[in-house]
C-alpha atoms as a PDB file:
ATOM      1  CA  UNK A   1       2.520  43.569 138.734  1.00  0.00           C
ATOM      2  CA  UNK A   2       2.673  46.343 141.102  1.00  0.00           C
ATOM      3  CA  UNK A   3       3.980  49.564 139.280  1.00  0.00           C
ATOM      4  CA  UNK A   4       7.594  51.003 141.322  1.00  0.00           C
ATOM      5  CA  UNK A   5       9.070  52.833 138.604  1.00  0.00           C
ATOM      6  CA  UNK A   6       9.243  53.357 135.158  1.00  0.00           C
ATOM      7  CA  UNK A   7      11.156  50.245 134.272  1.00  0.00           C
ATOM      8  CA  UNK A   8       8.558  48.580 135.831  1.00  0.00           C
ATOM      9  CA  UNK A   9       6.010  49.613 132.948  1.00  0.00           C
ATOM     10  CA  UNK A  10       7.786  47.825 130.416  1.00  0.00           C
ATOM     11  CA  UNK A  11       8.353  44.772 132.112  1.00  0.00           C
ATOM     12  CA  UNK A  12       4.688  44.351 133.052  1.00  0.00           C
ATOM     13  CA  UNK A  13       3.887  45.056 129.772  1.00  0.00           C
ATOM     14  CA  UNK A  14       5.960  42.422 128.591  1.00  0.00           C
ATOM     15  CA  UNK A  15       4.613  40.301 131.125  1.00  0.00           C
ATOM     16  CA  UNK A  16       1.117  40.361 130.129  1.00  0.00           C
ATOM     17  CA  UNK A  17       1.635  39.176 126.238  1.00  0.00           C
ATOM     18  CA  UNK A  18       3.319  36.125 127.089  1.00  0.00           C
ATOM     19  CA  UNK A  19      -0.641  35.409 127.784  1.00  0.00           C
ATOM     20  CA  UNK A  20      -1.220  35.517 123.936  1.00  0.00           C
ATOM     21  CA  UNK A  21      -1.507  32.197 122.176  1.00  0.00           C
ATOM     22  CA  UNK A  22      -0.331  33.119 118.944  1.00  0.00           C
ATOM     23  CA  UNK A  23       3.749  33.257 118.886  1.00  0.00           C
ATOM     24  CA  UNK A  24       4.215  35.810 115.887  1.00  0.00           C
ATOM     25  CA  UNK A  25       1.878  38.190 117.366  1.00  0.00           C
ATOM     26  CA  UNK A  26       3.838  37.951 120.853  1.00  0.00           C
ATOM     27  CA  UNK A  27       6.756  38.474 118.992  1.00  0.00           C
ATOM     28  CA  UNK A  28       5.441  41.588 116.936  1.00  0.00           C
ATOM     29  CA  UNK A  29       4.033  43.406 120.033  1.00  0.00           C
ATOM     30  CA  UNK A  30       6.731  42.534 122.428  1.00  0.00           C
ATOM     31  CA  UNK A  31       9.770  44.213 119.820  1.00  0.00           C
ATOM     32  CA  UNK A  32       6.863  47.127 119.424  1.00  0.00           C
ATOM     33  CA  UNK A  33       6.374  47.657 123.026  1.00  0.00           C
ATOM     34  CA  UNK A  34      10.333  47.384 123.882  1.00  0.00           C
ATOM     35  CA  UNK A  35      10.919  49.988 120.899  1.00  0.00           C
ATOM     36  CA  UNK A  36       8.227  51.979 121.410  1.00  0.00           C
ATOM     37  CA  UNK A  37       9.018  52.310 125.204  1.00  0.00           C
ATOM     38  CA  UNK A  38      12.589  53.016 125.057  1.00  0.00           C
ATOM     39  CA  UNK A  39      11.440  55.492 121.742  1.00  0.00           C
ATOM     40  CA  UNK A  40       9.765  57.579 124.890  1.00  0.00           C
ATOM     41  CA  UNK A  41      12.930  57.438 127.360  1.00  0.00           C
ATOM     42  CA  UNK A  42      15.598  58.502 124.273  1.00  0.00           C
ATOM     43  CA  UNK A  43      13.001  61.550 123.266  1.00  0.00           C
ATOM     44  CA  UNK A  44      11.960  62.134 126.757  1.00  0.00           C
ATOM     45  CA  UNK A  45       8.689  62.386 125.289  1.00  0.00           C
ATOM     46  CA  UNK A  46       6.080  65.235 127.509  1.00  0.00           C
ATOM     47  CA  UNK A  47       2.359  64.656 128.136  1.00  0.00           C
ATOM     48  CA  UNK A  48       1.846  67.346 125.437  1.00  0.00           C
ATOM     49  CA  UNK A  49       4.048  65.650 122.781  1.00  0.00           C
ATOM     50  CA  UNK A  50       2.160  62.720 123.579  1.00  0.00           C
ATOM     51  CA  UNK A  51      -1.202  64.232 123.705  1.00  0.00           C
ATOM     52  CA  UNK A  52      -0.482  65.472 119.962  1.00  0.00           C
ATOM     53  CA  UNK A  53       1.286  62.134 118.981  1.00  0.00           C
ATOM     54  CA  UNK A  54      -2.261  60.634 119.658  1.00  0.00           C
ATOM     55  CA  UNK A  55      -4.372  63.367 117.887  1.00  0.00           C
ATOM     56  CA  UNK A  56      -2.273  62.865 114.978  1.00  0.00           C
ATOM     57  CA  UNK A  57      -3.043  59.336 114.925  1.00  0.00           C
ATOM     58  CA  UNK A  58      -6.961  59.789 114.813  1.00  0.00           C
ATOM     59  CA  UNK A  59      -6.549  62.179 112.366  1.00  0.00           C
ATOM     60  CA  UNK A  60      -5.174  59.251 110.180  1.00  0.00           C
ATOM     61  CA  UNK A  61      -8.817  58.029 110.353  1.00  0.00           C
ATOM     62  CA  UNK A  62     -10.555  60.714 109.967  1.00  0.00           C
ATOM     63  CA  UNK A  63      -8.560  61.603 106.794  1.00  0.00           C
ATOM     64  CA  UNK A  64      -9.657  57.781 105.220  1.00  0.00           C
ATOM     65  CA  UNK A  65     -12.445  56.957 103.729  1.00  0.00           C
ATOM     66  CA  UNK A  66     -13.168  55.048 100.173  1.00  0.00           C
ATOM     67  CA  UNK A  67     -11.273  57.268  97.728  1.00  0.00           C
ATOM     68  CA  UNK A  68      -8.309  58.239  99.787  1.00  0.00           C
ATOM     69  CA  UNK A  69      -5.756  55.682 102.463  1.00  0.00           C
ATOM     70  CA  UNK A  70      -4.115  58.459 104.776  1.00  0.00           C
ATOM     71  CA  UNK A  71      -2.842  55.808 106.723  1.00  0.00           C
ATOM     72  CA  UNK A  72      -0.806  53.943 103.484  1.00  0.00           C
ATOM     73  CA  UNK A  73      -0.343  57.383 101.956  1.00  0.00           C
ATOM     74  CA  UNK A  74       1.580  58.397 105.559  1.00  0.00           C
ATOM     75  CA  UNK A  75       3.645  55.189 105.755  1.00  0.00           C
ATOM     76  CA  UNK A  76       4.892  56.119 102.572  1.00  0.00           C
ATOM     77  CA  UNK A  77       5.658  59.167 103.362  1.00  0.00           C
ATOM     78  CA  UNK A  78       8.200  58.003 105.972  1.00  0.00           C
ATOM     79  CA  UNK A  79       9.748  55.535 104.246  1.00  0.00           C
ATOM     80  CA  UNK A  80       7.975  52.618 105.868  1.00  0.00           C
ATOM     81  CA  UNK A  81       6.441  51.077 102.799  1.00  0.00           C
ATOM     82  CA  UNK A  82       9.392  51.246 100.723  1.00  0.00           C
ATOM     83  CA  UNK A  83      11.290  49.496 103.259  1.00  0.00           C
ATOM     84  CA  UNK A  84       8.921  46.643 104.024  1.00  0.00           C
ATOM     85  CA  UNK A  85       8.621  45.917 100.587  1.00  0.00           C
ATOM     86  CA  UNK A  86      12.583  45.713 100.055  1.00  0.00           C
ATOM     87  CA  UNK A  87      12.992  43.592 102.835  1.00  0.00           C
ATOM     88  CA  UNK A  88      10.118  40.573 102.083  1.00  0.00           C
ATOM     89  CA  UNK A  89      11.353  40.658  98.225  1.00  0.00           C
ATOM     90  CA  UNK A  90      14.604  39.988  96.187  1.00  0.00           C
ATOM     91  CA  UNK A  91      15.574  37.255  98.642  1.00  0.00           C
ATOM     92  CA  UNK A  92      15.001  39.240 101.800  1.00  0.00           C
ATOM     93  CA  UNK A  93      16.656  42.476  99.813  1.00  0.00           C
ATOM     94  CA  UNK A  94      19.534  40.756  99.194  1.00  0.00           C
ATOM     95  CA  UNK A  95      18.740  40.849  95.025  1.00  0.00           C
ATOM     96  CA  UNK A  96      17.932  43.111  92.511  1.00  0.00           C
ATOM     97  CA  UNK A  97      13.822  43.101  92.399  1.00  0.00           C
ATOM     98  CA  UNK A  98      10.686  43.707  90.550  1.00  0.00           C
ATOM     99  CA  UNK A  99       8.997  44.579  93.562  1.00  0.00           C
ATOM    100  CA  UNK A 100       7.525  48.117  94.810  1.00  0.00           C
ATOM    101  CA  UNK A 101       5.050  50.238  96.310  1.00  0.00           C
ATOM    102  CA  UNK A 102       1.236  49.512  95.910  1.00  0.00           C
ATOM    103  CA  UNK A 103       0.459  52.688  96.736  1.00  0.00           C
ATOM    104  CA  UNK A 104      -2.694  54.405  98.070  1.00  0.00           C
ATOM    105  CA  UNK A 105      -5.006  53.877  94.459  1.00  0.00           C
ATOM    106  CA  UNK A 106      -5.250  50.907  93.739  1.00  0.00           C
ATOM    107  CA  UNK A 107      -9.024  49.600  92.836  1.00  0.00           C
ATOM    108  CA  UNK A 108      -9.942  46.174  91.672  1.00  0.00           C
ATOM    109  CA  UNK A 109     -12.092  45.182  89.469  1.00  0.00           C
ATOM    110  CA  UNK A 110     -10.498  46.533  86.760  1.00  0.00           C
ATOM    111  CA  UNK A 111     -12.294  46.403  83.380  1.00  0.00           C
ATOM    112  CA  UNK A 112     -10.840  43.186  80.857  1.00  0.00           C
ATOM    113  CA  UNK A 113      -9.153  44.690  77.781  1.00  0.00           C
ATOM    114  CA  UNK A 114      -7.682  42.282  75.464  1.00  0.00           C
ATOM    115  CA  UNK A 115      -4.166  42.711  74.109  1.00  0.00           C
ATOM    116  CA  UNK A 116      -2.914  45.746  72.099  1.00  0.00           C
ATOM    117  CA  UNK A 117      -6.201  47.387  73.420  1.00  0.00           C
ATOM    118  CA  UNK A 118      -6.682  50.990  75.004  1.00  0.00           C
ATOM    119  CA  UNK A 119      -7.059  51.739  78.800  1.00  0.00           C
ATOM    120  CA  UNK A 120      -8.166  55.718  78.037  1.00  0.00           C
ATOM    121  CA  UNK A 121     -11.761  55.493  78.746  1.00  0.00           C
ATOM    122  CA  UNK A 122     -12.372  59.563  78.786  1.00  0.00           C
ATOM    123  CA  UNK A 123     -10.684  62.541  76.406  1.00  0.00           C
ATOM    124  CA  UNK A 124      -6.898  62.468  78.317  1.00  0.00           C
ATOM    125  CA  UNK A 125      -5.317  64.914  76.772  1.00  0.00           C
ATOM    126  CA  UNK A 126      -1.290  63.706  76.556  1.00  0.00           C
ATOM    127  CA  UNK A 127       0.967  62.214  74.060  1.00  0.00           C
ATOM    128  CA  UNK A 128       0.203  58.872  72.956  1.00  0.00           C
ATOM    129  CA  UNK A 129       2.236  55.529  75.111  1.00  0.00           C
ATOM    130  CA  UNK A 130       2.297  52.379  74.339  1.00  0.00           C
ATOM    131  CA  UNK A 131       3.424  49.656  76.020  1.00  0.00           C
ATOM    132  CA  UNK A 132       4.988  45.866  75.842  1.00  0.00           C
ATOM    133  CA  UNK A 133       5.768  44.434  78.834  1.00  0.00           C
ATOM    134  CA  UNK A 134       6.836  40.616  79.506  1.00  0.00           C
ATOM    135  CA  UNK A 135       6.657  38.353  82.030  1.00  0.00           C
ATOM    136  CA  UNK A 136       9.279  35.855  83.362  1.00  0.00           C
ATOM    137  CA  UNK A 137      10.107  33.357  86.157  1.00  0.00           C
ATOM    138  CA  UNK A 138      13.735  33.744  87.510  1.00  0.00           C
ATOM    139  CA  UNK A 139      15.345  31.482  85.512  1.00  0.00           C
ATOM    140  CA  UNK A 140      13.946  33.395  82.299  1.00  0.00           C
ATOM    141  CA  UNK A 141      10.532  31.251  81.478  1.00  0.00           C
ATOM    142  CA  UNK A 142       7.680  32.997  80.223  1.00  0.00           C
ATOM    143  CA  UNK A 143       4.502  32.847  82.346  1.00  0.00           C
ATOM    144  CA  UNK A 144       1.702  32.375  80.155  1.00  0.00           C
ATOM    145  CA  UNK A 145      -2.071  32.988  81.533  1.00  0.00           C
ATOM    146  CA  UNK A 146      -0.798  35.768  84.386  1.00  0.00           C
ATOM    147  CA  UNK A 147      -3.660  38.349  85.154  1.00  0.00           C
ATOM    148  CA  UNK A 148      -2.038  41.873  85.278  1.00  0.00           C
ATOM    149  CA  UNK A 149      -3.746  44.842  86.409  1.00  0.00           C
ATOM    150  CA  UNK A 150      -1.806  48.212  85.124  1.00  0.00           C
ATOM    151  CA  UNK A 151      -2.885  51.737  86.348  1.00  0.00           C
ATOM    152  CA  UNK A 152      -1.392  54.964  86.224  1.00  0.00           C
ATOM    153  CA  UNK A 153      -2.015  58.680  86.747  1.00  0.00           C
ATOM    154  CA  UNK A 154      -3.888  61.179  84.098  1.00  0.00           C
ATOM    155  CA  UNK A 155      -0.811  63.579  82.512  1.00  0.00           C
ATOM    156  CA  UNK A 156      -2.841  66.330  84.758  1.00  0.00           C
ATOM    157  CA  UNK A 157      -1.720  64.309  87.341  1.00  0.00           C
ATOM    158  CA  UNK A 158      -5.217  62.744  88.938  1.00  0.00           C
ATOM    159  CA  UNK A 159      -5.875  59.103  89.591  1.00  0.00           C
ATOM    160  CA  UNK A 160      -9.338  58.733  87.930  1.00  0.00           C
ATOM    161  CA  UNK A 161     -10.927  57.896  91.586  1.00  0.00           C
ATOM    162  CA  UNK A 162      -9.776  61.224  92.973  1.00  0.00           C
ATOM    163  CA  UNK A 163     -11.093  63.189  89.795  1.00  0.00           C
ATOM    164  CA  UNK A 164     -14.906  63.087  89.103  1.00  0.00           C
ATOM    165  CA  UNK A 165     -13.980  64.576  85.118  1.00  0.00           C
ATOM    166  CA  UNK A 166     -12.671  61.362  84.505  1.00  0.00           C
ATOM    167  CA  UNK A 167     -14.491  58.003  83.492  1.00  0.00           C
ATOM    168  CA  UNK A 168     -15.159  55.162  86.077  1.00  0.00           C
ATOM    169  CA  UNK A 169     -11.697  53.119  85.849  1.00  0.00           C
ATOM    170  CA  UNK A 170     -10.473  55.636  83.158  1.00  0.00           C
ATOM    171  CA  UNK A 171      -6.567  54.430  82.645  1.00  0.00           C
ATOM    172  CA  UNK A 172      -7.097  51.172  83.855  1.00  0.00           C
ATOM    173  CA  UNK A 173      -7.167  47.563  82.835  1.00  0.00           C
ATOM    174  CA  UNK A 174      -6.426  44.106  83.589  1.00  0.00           C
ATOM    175  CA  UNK A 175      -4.705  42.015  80.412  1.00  0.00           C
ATOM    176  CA  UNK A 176      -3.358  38.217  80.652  1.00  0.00           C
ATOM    177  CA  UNK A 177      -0.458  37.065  79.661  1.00  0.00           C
ATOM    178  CA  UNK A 178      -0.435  35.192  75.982  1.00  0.00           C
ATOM    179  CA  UNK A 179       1.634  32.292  75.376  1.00  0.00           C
ATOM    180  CA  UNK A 180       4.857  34.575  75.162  1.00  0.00           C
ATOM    181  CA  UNK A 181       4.215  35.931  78.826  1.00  0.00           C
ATOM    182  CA  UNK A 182       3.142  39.100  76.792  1.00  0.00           C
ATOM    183  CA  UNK A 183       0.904  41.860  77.202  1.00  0.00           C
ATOM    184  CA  UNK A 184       0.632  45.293  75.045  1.00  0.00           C
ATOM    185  CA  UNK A 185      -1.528  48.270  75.572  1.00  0.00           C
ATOM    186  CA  UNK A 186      -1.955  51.987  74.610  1.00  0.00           C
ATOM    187  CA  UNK A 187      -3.006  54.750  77.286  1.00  0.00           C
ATOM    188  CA  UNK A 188      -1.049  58.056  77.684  1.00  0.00           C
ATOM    189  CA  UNK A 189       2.260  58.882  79.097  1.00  0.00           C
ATOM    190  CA  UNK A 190       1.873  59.311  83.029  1.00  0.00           C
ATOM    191  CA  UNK A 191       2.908  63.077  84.789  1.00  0.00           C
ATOM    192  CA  UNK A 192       4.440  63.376  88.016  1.00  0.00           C
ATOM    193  CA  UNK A 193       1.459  64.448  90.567  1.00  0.00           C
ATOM    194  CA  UNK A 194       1.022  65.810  94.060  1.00  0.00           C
ATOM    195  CA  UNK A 195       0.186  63.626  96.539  1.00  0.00           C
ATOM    196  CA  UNK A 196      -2.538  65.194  99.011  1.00  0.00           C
ATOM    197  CA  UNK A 197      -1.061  67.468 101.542  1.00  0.00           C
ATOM    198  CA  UNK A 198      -4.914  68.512 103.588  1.00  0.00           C
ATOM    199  CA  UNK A 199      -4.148  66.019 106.312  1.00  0.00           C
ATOM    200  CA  UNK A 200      -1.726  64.039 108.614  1.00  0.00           C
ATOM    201  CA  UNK A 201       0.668  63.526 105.671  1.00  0.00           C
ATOM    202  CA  UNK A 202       0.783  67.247 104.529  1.00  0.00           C
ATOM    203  CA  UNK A 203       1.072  68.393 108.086  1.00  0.00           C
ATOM    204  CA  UNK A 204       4.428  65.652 107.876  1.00  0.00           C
ATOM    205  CA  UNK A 205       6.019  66.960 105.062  1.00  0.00           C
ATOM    206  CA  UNK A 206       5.601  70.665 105.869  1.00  0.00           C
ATOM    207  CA  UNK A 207       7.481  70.147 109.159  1.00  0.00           C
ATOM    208  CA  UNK A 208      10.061  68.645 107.310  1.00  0.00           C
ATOM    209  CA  UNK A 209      10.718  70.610 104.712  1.00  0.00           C
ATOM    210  CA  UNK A 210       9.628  69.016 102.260  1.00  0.00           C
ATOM    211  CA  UNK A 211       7.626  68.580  98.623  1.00  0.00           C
ATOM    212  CA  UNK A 212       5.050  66.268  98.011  1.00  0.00           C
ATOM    213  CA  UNK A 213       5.698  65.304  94.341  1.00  0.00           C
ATOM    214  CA  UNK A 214       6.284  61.894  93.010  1.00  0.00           C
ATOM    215  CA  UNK A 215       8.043  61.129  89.906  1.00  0.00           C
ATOM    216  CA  UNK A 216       5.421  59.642  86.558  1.00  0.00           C
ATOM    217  CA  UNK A 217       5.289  55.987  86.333  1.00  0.00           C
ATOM    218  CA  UNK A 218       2.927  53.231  85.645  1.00  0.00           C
ATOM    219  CA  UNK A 219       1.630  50.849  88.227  1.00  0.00           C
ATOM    220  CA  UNK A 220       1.316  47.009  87.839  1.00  0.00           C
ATOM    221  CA  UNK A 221       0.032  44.129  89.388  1.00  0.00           C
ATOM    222  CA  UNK A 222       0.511  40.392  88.213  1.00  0.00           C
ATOM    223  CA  UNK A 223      -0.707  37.532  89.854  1.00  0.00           C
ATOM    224  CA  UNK A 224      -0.569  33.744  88.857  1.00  0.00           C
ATOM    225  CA  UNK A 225      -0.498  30.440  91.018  1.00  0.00           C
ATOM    226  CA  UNK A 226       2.845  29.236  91.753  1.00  0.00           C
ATOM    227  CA  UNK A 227       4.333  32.990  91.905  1.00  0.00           C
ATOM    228  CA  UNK A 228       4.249  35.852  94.288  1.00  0.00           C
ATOM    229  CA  UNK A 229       1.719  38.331  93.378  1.00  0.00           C
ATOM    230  CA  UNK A 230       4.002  40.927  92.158  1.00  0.00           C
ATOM    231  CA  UNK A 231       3.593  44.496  92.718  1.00  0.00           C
ATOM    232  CA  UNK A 232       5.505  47.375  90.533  1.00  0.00           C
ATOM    233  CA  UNK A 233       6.078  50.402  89.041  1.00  0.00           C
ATOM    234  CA  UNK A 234       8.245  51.369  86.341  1.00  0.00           C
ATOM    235  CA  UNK A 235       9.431  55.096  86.680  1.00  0.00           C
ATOM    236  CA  UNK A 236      10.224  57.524  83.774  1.00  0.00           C
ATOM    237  CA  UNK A 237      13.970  58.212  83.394  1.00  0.00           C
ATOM    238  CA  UNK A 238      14.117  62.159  82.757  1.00  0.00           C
ATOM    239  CA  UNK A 239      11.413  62.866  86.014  1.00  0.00           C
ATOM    240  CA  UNK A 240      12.951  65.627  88.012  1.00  0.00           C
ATOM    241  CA  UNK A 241      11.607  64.043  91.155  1.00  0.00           C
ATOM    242  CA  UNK A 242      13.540  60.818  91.123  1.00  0.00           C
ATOM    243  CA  UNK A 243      15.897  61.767  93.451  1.00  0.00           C
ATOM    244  CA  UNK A 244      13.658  62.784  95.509  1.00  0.00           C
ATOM    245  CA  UNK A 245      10.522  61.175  95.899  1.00  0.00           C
ATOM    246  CA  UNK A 246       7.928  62.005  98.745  1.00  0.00           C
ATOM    247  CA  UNK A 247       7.556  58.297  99.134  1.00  0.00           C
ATOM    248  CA  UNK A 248      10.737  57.345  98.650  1.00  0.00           C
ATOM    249  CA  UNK A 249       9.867  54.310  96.093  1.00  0.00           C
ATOM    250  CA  UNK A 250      11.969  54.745  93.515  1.00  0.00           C
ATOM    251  CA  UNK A 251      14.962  52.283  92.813  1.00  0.00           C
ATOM    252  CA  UNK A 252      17.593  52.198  90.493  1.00  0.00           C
ATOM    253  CA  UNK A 253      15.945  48.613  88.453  1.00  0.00           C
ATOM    254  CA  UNK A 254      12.788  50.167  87.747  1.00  0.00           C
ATOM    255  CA  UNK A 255      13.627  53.046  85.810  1.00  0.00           C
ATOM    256  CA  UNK A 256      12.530  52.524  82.558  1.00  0.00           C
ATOM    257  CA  UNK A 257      12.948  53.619  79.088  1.00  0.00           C
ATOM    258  CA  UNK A 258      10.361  55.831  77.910  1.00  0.00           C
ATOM    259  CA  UNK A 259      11.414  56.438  74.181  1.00  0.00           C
ATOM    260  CA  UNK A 260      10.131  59.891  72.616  1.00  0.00           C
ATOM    261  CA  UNK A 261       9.376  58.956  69.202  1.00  0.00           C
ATOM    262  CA  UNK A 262       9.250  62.582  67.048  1.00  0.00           C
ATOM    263  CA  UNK A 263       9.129  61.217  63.197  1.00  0.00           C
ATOM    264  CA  UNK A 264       8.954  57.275  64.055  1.00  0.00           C
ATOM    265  CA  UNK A 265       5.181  56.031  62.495  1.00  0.00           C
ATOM    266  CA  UNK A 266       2.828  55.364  65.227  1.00  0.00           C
ATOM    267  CA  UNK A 267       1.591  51.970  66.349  1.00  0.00           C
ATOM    268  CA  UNK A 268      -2.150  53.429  65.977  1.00  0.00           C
ATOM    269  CA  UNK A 269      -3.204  55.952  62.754  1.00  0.00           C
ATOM    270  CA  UNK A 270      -4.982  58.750  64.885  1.00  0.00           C
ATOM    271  CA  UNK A 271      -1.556  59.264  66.641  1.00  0.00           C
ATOM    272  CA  UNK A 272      -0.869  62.987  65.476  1.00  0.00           C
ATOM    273  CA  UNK A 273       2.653  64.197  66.849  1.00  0.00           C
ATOM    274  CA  UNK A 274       5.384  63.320  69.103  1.00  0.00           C
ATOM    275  CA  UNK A 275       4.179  59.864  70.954  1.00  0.00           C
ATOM    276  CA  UNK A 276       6.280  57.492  73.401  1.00  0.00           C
ATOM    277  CA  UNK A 277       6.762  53.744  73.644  1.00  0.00           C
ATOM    278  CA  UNK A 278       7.837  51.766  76.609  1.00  0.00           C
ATOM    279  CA  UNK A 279       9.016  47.965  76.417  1.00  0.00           C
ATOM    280  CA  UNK A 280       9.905  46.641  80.082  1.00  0.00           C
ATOM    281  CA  UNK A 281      10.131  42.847  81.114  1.00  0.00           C
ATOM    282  CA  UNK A 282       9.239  42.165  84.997  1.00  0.00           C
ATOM    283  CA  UNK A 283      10.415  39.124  86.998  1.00  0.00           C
ATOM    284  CA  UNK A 284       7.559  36.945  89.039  1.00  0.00           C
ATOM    285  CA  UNK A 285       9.472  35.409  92.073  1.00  0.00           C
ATOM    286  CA  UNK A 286       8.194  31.684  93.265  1.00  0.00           C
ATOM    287  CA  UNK A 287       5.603  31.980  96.332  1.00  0.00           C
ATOM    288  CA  UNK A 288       1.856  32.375  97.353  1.00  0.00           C
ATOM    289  CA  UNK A 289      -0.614  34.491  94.545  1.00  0.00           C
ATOM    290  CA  UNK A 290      -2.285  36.187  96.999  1.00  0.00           C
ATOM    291  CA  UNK A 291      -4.065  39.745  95.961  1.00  0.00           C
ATOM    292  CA  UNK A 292      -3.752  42.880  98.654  1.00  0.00           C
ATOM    293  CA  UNK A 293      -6.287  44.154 100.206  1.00  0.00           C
ATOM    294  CA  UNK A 294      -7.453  47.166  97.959  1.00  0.00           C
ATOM    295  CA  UNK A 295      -6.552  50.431  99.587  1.00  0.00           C
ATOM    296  CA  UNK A 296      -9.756  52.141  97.913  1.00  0.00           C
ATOM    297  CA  UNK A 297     -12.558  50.826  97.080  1.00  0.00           C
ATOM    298  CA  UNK A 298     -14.626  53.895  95.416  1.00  0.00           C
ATOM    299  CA  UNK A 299     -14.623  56.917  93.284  1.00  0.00           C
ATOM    300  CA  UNK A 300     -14.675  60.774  93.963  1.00  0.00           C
ATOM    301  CA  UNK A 301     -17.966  62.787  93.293  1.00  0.00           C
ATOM    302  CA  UNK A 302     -18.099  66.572  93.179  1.00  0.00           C
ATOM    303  CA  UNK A 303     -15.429  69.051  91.908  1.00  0.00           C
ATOM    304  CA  UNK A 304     -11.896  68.148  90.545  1.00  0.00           C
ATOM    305  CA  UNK A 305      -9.671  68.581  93.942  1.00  0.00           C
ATOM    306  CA  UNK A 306      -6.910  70.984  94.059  1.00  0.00           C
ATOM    307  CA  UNK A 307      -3.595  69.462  95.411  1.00  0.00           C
ATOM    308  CA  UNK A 308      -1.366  72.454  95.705  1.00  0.00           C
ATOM    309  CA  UNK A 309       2.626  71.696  95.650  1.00  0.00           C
ATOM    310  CA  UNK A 310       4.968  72.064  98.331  1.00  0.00           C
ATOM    311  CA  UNK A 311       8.116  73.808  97.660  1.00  0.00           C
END
């Protein structure tokens, strides 16, 4: 098609992916194209905006590699994530869910550790948590034999791949469901942390205004045939960034109850002082156990980093 005038660019655009044999992908490109095309008229978008638009993008890239995901850290930090995973759970977010962010650190391989076992691998200096959690269809079943993978930040606020002080998979593990859809475990209580700000996504944030804390909470993963593969986190109630969130992933269900226990004995007899206990129960929803595609796939070498925190 012969180019007249700026209409014209869209609808030869549109034009040429009718070519493509699959029908979701013509779909998916021809609602980006018409978006992203009328994005530029609205903004009236200059050859320097654009010029930066696209450096921004490759810096996305440059800023990846195997212990950091700019890219998923980035679509977090617009609200992207959070809202695709709303919208393909609960019924097509039309129910209360189980679901949330995978976030940019997850690793599998996870080392087995049987239940009521430890996932502190390293000295983590923090109060004692343990943990219950339960697993159940909608309709209130327990689901015996699920793999879960749980993983969390170090009170200092490091995942162990960004921090070379900490063991290989220190505060992780991967339990199974017992015949009570049960698992238990002891690590630490999680801190809020700083996500990264020496790229794309700090560059975001600053032009916004913004801080680039997220609130403590554990991450988990549970996957069995015959159920989604279900992806969570369970956020600590008295965080002062729940509000607030740089990734905006927090919802009102998975708040949970961490109990401060001050005189209460201690599950384990080293336990010296205060020491917390969480009990949560998570909902699988029917579908396809299918696992995501691990955002990293290695662990930091070197110095500890410094995140610094945005006002």
């Amino acid at each position: 098609m012969i180019i007249e005038n700026h209409k014209d660019v869209t609808k030869a655009v549109l034009s040429e992916l009718q070519r493509a044999p699959n029908a979701r992908f013509r779909e998916i490109m021809s609602a980006l194209v018409r978006h992203l095309h009328d994005f530029v008229r609205e903004t009236g978008l200059t050859e320097e905006e654009f010029r930066a638009a696209t450096d921004y993008i490759n810096a996305i890239g440059k800023h990846s590699n195997e212990t950091h995901n700019e890219a998923v850290l980035i679509a977090g930090s617009l609200g992207l994530s959070a809202l695709i995973c709303l919208i393909n759970n609960g019924e097509h977010g039309t129910l209360e869910t189980d679901h949330n962010l995978l976030g940019p650190f997850w690793r599998m391989h996870s080392p087995i550790t049987p239940n009521g076992g430890s996932i502190v691998r390293s000295p983590t200096p923090g109060p004692a948590l343990f943990v219950d959690a339960w697993f159940r269809d909608r309709d209130g079943r327990e689901i015996a034999g699920a793999e879960v993978d749980v993983w969390h930040s170090s009170p200092e606020g490091f995942y162990e791949n960004q921090d070379p002080i900490q063991a290989d998979m220190n505060l992780r593990g991967k339990f199974f469901t017992d015949a009570d859809g049960h698992i238990s475990f002891r690590s630490v209580k999680p801190a809020g942390y700083p996500i990264p700000i020496d790229g794309p996504t700090g560059d975001l944030l600053r032009a916004q205004g913004r801080h680039n804390m997220r609130p403590a909470h554990l991450h988990v993963l549970a996957k069995k045939d015959g159920f989604k593969t279900l992806i969570s986190q369970v956020y600590v109630q008295d965080d002062k960034y729940l509000e607030t969130d740089a990734q905006f992933g927090v919802t009102r269900h998975l708040i949970g109850d961490y109990v401060r226990h001050e005189n209460d004995k201690a599950p384990a007899a080293d336990v010296k002082g205060p020491w917390y206990s969480l009990a949560h129960t998570f909902v699988m929803e029917a579908g396809d156990a299918k696992l995501p595609r691990p955002p990293i796939t290695g662990k930091a070498r070197g110095e500890r980093p410094k995140i610094p925190h945005l006002a």
